[in-house]
PDB file of N, CA and C in Angstrom:
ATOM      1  N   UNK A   1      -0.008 -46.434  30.103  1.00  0.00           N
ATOM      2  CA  UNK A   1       0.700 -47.375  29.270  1.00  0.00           C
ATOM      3  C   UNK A   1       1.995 -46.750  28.766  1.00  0.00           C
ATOM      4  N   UNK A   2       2.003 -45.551  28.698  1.00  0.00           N
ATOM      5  CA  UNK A   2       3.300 -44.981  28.027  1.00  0.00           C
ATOM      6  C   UNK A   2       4.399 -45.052  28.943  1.00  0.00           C
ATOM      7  N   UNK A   3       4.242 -44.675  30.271  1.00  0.00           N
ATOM      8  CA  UNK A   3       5.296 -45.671  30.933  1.00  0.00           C
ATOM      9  C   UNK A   3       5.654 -46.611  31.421  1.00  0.00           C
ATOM     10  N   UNK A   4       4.608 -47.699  31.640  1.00  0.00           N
ATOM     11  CA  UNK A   4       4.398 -48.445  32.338  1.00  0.00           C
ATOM     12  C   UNK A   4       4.713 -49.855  31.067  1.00  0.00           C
ATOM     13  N   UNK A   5       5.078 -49.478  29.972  1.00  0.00           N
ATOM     14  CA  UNK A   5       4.918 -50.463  29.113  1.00  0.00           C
ATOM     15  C   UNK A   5       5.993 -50.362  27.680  1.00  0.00           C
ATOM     16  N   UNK A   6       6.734 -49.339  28.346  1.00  0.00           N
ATOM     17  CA  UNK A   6       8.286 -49.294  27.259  1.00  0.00           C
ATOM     18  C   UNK A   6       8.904 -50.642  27.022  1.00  0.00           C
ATOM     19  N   UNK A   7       8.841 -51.390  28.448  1.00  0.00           N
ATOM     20  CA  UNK A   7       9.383 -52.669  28.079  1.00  0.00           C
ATOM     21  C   UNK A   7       8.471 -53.584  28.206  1.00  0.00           C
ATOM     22  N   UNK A   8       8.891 -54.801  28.409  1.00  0.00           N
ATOM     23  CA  UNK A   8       7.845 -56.105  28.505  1.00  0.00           C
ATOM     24  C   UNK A   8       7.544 -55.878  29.884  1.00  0.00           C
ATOM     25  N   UNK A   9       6.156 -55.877  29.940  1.00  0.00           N
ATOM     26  CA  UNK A   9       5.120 -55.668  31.367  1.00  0.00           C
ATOM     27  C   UNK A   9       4.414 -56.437  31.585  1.00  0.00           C
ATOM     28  N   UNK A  10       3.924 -57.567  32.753  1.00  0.00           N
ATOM     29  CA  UNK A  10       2.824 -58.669  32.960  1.00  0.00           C
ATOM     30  C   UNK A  10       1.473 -57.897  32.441  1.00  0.00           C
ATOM     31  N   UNK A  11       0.403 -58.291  32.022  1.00  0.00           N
ATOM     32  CA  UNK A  11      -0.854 -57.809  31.872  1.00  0.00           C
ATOM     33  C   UNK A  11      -1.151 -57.433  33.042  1.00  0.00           C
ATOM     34  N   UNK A  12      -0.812 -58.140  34.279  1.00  0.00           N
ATOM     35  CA  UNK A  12      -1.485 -57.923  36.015  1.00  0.00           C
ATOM     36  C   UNK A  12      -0.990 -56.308  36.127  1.00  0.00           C
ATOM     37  N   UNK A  13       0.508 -56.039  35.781  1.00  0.00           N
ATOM     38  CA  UNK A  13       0.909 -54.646  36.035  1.00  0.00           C
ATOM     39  C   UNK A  13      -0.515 -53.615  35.578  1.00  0.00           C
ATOM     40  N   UNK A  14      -0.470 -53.781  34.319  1.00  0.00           N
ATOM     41  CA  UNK A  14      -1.744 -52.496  33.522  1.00  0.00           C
ATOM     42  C   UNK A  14      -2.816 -52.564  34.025  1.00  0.00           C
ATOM     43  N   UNK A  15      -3.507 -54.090  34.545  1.00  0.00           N
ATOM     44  CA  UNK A  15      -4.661 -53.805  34.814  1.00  0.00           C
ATOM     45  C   UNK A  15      -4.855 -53.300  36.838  1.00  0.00           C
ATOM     46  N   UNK A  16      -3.616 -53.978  37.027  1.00  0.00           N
ATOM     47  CA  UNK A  16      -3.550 -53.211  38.914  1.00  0.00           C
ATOM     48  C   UNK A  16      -3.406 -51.437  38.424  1.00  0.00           C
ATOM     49  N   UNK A  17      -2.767 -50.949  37.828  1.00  0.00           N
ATOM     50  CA  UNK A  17      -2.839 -49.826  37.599  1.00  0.00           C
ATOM     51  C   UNK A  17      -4.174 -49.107  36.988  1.00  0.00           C
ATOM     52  N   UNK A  18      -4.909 -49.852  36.538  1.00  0.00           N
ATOM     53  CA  UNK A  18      -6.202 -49.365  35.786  1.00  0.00           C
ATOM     54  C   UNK A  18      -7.399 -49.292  36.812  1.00  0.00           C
ATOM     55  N   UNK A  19      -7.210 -50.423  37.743  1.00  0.00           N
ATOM     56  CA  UNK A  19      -7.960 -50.776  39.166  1.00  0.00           C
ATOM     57  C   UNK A  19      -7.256 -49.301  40.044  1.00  0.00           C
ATOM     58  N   UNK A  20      -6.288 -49.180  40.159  1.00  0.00           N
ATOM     59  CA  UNK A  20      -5.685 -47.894  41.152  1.00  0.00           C
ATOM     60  C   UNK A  20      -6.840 -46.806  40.993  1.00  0.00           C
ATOM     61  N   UNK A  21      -6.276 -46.228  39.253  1.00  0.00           N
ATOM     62  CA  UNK A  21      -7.002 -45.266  38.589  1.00  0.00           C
ATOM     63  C   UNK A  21      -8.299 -45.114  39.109  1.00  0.00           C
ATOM     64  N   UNK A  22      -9.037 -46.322  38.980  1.00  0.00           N
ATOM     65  CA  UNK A  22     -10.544 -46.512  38.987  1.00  0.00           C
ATOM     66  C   UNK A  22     -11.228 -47.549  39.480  1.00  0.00           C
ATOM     67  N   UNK A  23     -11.275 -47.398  41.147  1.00  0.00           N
ATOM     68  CA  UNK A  23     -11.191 -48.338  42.091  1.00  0.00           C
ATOM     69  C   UNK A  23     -12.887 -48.514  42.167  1.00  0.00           C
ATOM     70  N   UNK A  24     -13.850 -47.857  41.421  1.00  0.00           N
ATOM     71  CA  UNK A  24     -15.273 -47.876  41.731  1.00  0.00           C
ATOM     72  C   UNK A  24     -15.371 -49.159  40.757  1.00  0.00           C
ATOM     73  N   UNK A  25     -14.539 -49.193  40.097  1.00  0.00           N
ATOM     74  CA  UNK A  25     -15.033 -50.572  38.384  1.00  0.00           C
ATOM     75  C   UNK A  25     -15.110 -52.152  39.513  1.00  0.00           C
ATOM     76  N   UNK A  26     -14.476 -52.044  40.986  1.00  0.00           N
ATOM     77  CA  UNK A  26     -14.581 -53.365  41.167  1.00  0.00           C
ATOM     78  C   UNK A  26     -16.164 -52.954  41.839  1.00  0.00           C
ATOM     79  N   UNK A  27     -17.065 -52.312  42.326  1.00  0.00           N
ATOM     80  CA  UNK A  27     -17.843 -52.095  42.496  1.00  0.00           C
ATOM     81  C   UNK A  27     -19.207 -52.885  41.668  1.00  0.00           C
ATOM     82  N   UNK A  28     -18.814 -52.545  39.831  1.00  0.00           N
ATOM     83  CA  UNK A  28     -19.451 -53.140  39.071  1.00  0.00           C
ATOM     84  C   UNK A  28     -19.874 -54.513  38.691  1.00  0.00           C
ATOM     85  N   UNK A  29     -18.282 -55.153  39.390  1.00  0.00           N
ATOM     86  CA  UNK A  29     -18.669 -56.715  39.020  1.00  0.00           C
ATOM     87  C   UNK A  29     -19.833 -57.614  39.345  1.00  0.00           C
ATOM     88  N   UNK A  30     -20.482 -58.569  39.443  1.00  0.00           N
ATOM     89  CA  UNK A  30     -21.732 -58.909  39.918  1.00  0.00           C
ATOM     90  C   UNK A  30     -21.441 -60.125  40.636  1.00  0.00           C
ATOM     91  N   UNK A  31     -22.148 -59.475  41.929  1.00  0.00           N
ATOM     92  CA  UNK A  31     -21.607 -60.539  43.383  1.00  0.00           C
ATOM     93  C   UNK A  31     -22.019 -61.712  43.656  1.00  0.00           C
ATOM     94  N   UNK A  32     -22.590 -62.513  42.172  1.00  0.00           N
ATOM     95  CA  UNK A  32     -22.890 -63.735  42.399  1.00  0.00           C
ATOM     96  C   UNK A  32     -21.376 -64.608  41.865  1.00  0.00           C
ATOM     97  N   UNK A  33     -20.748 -63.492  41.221  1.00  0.00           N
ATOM     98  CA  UNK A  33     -19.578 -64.525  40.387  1.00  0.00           C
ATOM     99  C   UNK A  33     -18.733 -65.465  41.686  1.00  0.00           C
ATOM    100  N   UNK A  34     -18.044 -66.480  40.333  1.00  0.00           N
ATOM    101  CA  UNK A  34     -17.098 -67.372  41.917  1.00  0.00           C
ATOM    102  C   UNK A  34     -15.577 -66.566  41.966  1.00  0.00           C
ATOM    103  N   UNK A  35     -15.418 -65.554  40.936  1.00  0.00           N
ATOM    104  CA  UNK A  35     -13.957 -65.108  41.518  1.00  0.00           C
ATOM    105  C   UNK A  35     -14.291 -64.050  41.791  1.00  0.00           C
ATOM    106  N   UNK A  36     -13.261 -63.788  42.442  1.00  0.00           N
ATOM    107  CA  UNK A  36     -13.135 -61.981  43.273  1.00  0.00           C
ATOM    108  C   UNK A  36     -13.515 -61.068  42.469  1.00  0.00           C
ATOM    109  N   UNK A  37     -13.486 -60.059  42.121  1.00  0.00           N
ATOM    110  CA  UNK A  37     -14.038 -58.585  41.709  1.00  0.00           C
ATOM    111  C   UNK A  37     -12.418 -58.576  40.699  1.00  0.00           C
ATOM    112  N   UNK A  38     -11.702 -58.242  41.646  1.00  0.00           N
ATOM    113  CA  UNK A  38      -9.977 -57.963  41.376  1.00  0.00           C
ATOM    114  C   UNK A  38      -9.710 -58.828  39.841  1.00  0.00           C
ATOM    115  N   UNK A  39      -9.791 -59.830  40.151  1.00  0.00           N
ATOM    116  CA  UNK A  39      -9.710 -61.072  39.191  1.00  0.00           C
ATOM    117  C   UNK A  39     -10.179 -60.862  37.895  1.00  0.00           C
ATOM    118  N   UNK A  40     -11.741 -60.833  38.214  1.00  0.00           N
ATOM    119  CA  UNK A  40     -12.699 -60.893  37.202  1.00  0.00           C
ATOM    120  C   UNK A  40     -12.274 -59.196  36.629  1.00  0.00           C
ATOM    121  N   UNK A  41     -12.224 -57.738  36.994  1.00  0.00           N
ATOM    122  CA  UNK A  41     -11.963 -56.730  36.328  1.00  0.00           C
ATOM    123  C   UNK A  41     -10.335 -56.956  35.314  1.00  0.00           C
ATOM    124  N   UNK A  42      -9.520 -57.440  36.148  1.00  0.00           N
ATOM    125  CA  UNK A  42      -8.339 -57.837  35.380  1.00  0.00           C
ATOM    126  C   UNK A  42      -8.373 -58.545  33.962  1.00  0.00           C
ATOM    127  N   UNK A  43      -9.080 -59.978  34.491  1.00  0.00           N
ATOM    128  CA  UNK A  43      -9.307 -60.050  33.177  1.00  0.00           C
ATOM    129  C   UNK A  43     -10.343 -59.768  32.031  1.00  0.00           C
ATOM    130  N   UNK A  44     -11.332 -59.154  32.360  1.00  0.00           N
ATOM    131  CA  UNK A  44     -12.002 -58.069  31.082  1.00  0.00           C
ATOM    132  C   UNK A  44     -11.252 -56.986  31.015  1.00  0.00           C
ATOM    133  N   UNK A  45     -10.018 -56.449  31.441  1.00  0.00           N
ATOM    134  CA  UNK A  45      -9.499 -55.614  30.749  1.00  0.00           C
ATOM    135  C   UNK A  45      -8.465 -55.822  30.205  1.00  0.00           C
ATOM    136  N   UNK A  46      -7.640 -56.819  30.459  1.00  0.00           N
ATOM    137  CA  UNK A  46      -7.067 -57.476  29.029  1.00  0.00           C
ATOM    138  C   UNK A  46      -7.716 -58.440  27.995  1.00  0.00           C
ATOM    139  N   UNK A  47      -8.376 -58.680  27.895  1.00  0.00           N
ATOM    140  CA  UNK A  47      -9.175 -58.955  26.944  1.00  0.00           C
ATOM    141  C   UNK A  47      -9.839 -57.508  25.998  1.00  0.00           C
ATOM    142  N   UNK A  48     -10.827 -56.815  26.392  1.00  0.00           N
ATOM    143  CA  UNK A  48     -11.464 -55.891  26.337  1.00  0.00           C
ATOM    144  C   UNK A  48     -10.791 -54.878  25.735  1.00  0.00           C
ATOM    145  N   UNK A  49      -9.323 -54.358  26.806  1.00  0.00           N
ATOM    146  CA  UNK A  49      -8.647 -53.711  26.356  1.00  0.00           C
ATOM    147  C   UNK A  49      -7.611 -53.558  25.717  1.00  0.00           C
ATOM    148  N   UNK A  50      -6.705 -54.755  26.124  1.00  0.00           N
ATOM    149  CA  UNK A  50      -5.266 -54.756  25.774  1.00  0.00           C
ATOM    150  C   UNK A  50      -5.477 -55.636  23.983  1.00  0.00           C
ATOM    151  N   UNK A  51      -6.539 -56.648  24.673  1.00  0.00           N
ATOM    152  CA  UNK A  51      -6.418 -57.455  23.188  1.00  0.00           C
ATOM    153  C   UNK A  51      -7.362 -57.176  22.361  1.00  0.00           C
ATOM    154  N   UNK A  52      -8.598 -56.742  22.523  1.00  0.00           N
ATOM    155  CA  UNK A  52      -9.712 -56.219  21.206  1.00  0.00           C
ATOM    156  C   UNK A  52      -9.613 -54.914  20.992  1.00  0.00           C
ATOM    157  N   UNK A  53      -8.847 -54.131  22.007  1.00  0.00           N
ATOM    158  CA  UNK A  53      -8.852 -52.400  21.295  1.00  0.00           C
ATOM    159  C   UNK A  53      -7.083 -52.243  20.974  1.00  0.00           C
ATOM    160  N   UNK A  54      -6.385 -52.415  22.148  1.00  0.00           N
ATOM    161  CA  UNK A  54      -4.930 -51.698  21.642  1.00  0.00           C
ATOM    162  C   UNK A  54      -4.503 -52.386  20.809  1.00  0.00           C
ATOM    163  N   UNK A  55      -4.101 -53.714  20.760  1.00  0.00           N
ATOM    164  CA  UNK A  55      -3.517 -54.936  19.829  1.00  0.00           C
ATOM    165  C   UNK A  55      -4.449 -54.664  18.435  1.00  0.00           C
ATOM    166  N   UNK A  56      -5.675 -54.736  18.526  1.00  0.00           N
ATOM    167  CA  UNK A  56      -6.209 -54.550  17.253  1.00  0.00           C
ATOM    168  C   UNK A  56      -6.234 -53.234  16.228  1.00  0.00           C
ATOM    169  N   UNK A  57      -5.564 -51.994  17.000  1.00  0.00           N
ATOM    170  CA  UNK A  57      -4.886 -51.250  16.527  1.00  0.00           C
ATOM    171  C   UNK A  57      -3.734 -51.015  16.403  1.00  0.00           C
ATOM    172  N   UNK A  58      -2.987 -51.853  16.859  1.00  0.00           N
ATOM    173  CA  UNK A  58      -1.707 -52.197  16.556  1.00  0.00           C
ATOM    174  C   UNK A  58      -0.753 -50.903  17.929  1.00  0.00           C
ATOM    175  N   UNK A  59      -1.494 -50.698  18.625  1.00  0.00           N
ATOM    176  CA  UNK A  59      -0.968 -49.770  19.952  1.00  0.00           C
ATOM    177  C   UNK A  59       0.150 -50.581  20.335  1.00  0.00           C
ATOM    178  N   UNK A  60      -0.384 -52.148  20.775  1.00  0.00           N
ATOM    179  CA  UNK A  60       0.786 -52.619  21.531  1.00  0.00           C
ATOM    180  C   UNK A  60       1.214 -54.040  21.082  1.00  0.00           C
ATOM    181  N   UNK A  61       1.909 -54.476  21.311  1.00  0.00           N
ATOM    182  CA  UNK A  61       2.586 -55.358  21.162  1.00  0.00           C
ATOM    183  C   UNK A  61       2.413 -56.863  22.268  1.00  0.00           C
ATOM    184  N   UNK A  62       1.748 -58.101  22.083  1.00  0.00           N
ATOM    185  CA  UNK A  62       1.516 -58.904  22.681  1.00  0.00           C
ATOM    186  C   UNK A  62       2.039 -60.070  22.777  1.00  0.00           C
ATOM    187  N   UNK A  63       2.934 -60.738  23.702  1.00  0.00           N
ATOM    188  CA  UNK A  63       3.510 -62.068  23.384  1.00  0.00           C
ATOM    189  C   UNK A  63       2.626 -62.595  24.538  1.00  0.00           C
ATOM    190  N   UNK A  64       2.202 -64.204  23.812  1.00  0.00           N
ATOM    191  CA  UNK A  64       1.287 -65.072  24.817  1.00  0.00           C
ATOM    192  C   UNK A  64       2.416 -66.560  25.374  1.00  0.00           C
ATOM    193  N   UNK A  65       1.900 -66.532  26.405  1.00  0.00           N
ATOM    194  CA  UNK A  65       2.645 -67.897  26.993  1.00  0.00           C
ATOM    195  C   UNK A  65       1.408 -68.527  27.625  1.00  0.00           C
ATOM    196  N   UNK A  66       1.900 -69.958  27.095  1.00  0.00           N
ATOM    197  CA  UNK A  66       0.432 -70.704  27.597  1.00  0.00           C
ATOM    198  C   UNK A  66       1.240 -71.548  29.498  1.00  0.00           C
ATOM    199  N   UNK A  67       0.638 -71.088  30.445  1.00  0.00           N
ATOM    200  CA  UNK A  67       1.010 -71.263  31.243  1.00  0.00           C
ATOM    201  C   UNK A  67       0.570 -72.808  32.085  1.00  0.00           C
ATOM    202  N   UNK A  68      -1.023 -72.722  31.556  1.00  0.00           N
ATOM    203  CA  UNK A  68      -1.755 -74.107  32.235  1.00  0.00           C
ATOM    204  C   UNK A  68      -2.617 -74.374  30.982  1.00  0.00           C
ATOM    205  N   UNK A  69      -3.185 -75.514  30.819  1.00  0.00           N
ATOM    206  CA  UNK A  69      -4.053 -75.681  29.528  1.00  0.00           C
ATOM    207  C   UNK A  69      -4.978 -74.868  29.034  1.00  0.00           C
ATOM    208  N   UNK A  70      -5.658 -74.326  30.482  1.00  0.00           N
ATOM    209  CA  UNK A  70      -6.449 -72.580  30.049  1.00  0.00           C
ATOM    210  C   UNK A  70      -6.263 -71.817  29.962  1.00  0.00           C
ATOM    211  N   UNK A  71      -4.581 -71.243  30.410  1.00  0.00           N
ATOM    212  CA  UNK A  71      -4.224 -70.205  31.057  1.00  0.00           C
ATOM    213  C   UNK A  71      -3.127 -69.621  30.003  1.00  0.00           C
ATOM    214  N   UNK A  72      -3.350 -68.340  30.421  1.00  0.00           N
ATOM    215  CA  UNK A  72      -2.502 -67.881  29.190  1.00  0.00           C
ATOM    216  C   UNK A  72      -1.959 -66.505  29.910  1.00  0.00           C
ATOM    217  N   UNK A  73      -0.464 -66.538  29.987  1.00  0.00           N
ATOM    218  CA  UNK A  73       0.017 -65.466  30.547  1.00  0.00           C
ATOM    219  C   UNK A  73       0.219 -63.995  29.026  1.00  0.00           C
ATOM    220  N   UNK A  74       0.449 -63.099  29.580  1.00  0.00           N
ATOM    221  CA  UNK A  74       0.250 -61.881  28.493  1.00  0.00           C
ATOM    222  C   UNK A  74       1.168 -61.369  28.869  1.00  0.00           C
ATOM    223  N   UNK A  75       2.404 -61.142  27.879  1.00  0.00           N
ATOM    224  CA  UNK A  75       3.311 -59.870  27.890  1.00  0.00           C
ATOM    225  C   UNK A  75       3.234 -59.002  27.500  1.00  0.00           C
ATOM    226  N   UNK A  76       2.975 -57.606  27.509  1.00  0.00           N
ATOM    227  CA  UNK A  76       2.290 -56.397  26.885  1.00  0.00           C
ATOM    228  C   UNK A  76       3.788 -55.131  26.628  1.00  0.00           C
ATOM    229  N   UNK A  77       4.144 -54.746  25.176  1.00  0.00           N
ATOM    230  CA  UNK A  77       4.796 -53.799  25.170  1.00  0.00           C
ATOM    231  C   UNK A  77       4.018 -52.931  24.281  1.00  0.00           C
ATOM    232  N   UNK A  78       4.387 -51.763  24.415  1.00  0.00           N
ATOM    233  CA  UNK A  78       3.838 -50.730  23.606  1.00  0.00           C
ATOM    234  C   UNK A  78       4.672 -50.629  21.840  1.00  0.00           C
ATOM    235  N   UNK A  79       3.661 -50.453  20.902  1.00  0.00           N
ATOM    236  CA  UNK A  79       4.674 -50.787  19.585  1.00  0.00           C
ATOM    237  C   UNK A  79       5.323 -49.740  19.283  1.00  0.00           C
ATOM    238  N   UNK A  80       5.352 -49.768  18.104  1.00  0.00           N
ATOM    239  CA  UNK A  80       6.253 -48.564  17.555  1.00  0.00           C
ATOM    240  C   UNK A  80       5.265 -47.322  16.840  1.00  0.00           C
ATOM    241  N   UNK A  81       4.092 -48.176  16.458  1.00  0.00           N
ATOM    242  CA  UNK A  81       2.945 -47.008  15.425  1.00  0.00           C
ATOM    243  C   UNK A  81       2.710 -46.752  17.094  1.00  0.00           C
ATOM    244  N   UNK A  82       2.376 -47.034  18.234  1.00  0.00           N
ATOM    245  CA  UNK A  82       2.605 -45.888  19.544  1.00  0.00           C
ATOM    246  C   UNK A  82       3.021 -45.174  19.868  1.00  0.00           C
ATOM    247  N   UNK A  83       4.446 -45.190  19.658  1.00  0.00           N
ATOM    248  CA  UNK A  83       5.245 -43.963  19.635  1.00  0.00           C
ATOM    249  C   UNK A  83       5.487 -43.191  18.409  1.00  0.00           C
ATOM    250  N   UNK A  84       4.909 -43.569  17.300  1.00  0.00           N
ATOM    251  CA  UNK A  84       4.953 -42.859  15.915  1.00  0.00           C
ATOM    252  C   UNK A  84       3.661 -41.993  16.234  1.00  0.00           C
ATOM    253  N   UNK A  85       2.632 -42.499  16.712  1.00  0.00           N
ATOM    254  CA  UNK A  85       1.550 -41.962  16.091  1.00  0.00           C
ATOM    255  C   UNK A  85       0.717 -41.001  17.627  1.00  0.00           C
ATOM    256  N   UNK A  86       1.227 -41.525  18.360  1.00  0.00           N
ATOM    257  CA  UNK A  86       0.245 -41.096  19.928  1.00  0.00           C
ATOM    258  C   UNK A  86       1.575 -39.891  20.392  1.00  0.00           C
ATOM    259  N   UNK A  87       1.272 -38.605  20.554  1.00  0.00           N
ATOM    260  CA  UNK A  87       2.228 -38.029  21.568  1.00  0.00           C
ATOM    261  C   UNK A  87       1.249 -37.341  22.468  1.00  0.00           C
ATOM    262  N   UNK A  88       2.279 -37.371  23.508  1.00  0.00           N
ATOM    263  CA  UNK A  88       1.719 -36.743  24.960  1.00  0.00           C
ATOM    264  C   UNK A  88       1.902 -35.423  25.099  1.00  0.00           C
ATOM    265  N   UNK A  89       1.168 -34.583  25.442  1.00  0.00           N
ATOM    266  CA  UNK A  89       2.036 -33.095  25.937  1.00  0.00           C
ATOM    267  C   UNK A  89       1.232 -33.245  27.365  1.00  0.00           C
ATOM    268  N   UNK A  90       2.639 -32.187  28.044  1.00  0.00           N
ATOM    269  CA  UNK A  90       2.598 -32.289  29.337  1.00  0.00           C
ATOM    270  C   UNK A  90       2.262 -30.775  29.483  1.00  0.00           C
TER     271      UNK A  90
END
């Protein structure tokens, strides 16, 4: 997220990158569902992650666009208590 999310980023970006990371999680999904693996991990991890853990700590920054009557697109930036409070050493 620290680079991938300086600016405004689709939710699809973080969670294809989270799928890269950790390609066994589509493994987990359960093969009776009607959407793909891909799909279904994407969205429990913006939900899961982006919106009940980082947002609710105020990590990142979320603008919603309602795209279809169910559908809700996610813009994800990283806030500022992120870069105040999280540093990286390399």
């Amino acid at each position: 997220m620290k680079q991938k999310a300086k600016e405004d980023v689709p939710e699809e970006v973080l969670s294809d990158a989270f799928i890269r990371a950790f390609p066994a999680v589509l493994a987990e999904v359960a093969s009776d569902h009607w959407v793909e693996p891909k799909v279904e991990v994407r969205r429990c991890f913006s939900l899961r992650f982006l919106e009940r853990f980082c947002e609710y700590f105020a990590l990142v920054d979320i603008q919603r666009e309602k795209v279809a009557p169910y559908q809700i697109r996610r813009i994800i930036r990283k806030s500022a208590f992120y870069d105040q409070y999280i540093k990286w050493v390399k």
